[in-house]
Protein backbone atom coordinates (compact mmCIF):
# COMPACT_ATOMS: atom_id res chain seq x y z
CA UNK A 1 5.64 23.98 24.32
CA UNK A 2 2.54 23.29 22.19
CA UNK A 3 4.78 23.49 18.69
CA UNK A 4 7.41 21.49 20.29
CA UNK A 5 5.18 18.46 20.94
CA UNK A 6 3.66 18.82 17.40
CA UNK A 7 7.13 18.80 15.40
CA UNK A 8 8.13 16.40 18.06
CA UNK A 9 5.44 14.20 16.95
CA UNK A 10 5.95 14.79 12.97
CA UNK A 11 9.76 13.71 13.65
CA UNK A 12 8.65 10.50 15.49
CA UNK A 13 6.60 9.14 12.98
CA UNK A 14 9.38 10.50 10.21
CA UNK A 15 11.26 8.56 11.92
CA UNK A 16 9.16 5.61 12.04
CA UNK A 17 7.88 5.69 8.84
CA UNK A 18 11.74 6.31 7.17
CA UNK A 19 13.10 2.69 9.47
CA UNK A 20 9.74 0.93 8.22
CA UNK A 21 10.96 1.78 4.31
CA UNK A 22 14.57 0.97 4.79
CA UNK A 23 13.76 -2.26 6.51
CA UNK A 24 11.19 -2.95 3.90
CA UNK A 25 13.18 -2.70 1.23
CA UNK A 26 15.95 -4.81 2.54
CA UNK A 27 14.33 -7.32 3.49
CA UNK A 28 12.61 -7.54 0.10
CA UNK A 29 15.22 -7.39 -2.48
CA UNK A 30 14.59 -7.69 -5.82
CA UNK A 31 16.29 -8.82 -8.85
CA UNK A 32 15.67 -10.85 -11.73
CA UNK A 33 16.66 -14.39 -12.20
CA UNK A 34 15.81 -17.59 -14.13
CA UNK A 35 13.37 -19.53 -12.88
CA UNK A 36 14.44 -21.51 -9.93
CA UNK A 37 12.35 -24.05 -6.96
CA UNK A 38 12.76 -22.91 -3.17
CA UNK A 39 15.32 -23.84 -1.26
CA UNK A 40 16.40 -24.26 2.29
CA UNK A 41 18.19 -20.62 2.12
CA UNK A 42 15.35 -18.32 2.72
CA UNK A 43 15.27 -17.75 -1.38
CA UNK A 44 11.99 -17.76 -2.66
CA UNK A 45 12.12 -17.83 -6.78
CA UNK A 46 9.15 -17.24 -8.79
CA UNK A 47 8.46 -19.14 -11.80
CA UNK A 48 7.93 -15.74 -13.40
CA UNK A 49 11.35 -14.93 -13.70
CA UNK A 50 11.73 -12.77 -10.36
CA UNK A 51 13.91 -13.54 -7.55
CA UNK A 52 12.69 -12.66 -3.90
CA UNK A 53 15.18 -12.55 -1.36
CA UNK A 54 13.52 -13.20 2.39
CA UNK A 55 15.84 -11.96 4.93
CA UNK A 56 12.73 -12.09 8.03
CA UNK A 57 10.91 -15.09 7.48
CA UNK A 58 8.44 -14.23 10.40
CA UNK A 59 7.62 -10.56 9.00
CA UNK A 60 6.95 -12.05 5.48
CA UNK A 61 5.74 -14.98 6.42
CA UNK A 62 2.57 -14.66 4.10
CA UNK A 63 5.24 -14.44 0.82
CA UNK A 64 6.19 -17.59 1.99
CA UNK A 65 3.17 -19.40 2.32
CA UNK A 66 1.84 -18.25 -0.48
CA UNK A 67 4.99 -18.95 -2.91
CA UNK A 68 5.21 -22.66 -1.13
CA UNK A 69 1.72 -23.08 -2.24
CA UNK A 70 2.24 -21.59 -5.51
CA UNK A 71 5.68 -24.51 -5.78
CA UNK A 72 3.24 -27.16 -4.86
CA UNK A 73 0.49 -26.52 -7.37
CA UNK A 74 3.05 -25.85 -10.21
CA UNK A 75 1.59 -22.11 -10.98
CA UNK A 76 3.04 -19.42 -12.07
CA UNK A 77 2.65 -16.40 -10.73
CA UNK A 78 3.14 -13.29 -8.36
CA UNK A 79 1.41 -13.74 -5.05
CA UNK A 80 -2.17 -12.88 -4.13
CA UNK A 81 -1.21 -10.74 -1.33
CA UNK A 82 1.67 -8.77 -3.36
CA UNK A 83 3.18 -6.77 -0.38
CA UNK A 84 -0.04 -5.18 0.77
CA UNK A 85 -0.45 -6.53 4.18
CA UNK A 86 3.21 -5.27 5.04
CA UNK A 87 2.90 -1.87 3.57
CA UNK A 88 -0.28 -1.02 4.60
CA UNK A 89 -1.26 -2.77 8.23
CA UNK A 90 1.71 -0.75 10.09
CA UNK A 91 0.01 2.71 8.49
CA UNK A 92 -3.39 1.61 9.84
CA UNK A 93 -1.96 0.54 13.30
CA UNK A 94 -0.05 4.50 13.70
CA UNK A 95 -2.98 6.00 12.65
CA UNK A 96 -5.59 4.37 15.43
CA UNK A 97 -2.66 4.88 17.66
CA UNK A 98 -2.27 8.41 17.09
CA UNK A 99 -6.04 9.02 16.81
CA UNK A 100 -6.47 7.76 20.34
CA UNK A 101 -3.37 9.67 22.02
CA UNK A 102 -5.00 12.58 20.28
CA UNK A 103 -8.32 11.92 21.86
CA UNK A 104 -6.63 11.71 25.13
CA UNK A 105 -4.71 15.10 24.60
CA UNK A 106 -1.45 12.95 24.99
CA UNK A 107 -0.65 14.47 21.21
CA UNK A 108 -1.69 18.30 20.20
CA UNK A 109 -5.04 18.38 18.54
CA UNK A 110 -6.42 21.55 16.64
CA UNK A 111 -9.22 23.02 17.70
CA UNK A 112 -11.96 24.23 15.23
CA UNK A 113 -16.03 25.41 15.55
CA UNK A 114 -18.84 22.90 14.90
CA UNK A 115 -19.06 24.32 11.70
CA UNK A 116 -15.26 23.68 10.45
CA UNK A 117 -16.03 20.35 12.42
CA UNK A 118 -18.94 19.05 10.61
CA UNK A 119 -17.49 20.38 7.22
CA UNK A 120 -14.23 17.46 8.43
CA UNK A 121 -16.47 14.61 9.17
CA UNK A 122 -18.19 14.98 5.95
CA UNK A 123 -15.20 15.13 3.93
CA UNK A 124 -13.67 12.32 6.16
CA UNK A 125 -16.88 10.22 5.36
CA UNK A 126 -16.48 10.91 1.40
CA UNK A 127 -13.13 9.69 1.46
CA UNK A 128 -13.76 6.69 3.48
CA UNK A 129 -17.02 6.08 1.45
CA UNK A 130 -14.45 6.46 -1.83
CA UNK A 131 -12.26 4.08 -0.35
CA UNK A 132 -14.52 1.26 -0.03
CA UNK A 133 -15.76 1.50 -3.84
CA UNK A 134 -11.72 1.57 -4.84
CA UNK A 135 -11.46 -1.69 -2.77
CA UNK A 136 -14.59 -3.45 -3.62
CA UNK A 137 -14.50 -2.22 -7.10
CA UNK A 138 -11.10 -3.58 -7.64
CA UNK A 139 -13.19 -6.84 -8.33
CA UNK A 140 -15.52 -5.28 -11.26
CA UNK A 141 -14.95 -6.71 -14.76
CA UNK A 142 -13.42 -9.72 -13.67
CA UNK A 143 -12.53 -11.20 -10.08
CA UNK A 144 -8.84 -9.57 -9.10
CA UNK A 145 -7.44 -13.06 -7.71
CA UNK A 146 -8.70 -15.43 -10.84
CA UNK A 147 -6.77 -12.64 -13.01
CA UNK A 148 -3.49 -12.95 -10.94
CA UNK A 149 -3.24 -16.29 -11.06
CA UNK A 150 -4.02 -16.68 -14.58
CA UNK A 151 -1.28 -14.21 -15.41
CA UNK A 152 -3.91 -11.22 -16.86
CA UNK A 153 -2.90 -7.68 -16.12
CA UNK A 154 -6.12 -6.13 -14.72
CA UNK A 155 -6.83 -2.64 -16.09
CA UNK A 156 -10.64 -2.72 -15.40
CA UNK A 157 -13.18 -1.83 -12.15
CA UNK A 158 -11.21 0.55 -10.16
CA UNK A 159 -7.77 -0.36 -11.57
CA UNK A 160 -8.75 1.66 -14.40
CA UNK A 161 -8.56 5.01 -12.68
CA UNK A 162 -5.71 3.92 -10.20
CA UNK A 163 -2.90 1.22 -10.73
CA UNK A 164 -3.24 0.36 -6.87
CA UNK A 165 -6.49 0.94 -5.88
CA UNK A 166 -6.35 -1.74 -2.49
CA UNK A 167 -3.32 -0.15 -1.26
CA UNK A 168 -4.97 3.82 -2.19
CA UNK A 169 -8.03 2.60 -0.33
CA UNK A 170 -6.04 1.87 3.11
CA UNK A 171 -4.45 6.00 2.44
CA UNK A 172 -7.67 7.78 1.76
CA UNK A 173 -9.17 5.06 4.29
CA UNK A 174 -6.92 6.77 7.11
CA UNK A 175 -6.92 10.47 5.73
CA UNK A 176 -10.98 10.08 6.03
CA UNK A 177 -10.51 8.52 9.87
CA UNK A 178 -8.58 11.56 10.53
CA UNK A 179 -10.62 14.13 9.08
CA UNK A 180 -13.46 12.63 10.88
CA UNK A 181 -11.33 13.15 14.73
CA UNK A 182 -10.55 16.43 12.96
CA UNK A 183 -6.75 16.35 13.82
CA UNK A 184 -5.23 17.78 10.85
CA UNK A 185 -2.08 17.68 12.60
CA UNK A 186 -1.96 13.89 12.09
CA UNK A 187 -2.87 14.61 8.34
CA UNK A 188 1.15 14.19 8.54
CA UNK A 189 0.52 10.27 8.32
CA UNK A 190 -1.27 9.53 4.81
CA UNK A 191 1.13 12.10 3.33
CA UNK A 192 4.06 10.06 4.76
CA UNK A 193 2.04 6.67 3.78
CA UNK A 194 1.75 8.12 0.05
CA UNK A 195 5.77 8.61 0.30
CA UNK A 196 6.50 5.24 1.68
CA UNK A 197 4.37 3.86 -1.28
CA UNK A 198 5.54 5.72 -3.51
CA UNK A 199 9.24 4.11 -2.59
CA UNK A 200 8.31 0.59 -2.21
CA UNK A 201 6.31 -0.27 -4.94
CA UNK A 202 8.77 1.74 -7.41
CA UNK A 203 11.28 -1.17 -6.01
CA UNK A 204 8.90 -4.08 -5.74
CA UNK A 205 6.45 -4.89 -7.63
CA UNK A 206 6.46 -2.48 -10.57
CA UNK A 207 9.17 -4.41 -10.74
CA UNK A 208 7.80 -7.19 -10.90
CA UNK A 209 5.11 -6.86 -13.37
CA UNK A 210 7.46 -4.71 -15.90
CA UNK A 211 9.06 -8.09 -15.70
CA UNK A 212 6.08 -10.18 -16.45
CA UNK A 213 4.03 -7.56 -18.41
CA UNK A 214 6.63 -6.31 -19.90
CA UNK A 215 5.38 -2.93 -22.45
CA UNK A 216 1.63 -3.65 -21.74
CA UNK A 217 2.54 -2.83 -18.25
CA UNK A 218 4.55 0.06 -19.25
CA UNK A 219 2.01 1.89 -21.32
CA UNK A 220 -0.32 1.19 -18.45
CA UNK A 221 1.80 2.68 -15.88
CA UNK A 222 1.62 5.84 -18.58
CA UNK A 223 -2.00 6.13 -18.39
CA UNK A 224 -2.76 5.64 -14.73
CA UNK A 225 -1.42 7.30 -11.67
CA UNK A 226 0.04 4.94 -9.03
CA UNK A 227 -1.20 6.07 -5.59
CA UNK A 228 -4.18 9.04 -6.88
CA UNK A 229 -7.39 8.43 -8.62
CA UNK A 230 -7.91 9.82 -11.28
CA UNK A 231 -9.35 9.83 -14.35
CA UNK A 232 -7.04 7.73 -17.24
CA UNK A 233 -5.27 9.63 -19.68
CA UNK A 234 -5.72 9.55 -23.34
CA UNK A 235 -2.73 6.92 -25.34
């Protein structure tokens, strides 16, 4: 009974996890196109030569804000938010979720000794601790918004050892929260998130800045891991 509610539960969020992608990536689709003004259609076009398609106005409604803005002022460039708050915020609400139905025994928990216990909450602590210098330090060597709008590619700070160092934050971020309720049957969900990255951004916005970074970009993307610190390798 106890191994059916556990592969029950790896299924569910599979499950979840799998619709979130697919509706992600439909919703956003991406292709390139000349530069063009928004419309009444639900077409947002950046100035930067890519083409956003908005099928769910309300989900994405940040994009759309922040690309009416972006018309008003005359800029050009990709948005602020990029599609972090959409990628990230559903990972963060399953993993409270699950942490709390674990801490009411409504989902299987393992069971260790203090020892194994404290060894967890330490580790959990060193990611979470890791996670906040990735986020903060995405601002070192030059503030992350001033560079987007002025069109820089930011290699610097923490982008320097990770190409998406706010987005890797919010995985090790829940992998540490975990650790901490020592669970490691809901270690399931950062592995999962790191998949669901791994997809979307492949189809977003590398995308998007192989488009407006063109090889700079590329030989970036060469010498920096996407989703994993680490350190950079050598051109």
């Amino acid at each position: 009974m106890r191994r059916t509610r556990i592969i029950s539960t790896a299924h569910l969020y599979s499950y979840l996890c799998i619709d979130h992608i697919r509706k992600l990536l439909r919703s956003v689709s991406v292709r390139f196109h000349e530069p063009h003004v928004v419309d009444g259609s639900g077409l947002l076009c950046y100035n930067t030569a890519v083409r956003i398609k908005i099928c769910r106005a309300d989900k994405f409604q940040f994009f759309s804000e922040g690309m009416e803005q972006m018309e008003r002022e005359g800029k050009k460039h990709l948005p602020v938010l990029g599609i972090g708050p959409a990628l990230c915020f559903p990972t963060v609400a399953i993993t409270a979720v699950a942490i709390v139905l674990s801490i009411k025994e409504i989902i299987p928990k393992t069971e260790f000794n203090i020892i194994v216990n404290t060894i967890l909450i330490v580790l959990g602590v060193l990611l979470i601790i890791e996670a906040l210098i990735l986020f903060f330090g995405a601002d070192i060597g030059g503030n992350l918004i001033d560079n987007i709008k002025d069109n820089k590619l930011k290699t610097n700070g923490t982008y320097k050892y990770v190409r998406n160092p706010c987005y890797t934050a919010f995985m090790l971020g829940c992998t540490g929260t975990i650790l901490i309720a020592h669970n490691l049957y809901l270690l399931i969900i950062p592995i999962l998130f790191w998949i669901e990255m791994t997809i979307v951004l492949k189809n977003t916005e590398e995308k998007w800045l192989t488009n407006l970074y063109g090889q700079e970009y590329i030989d970036y993307c060469k010498r920096v891991n996407r989703c994993i610190p680490w350190f950079p390798r050598k051109k």
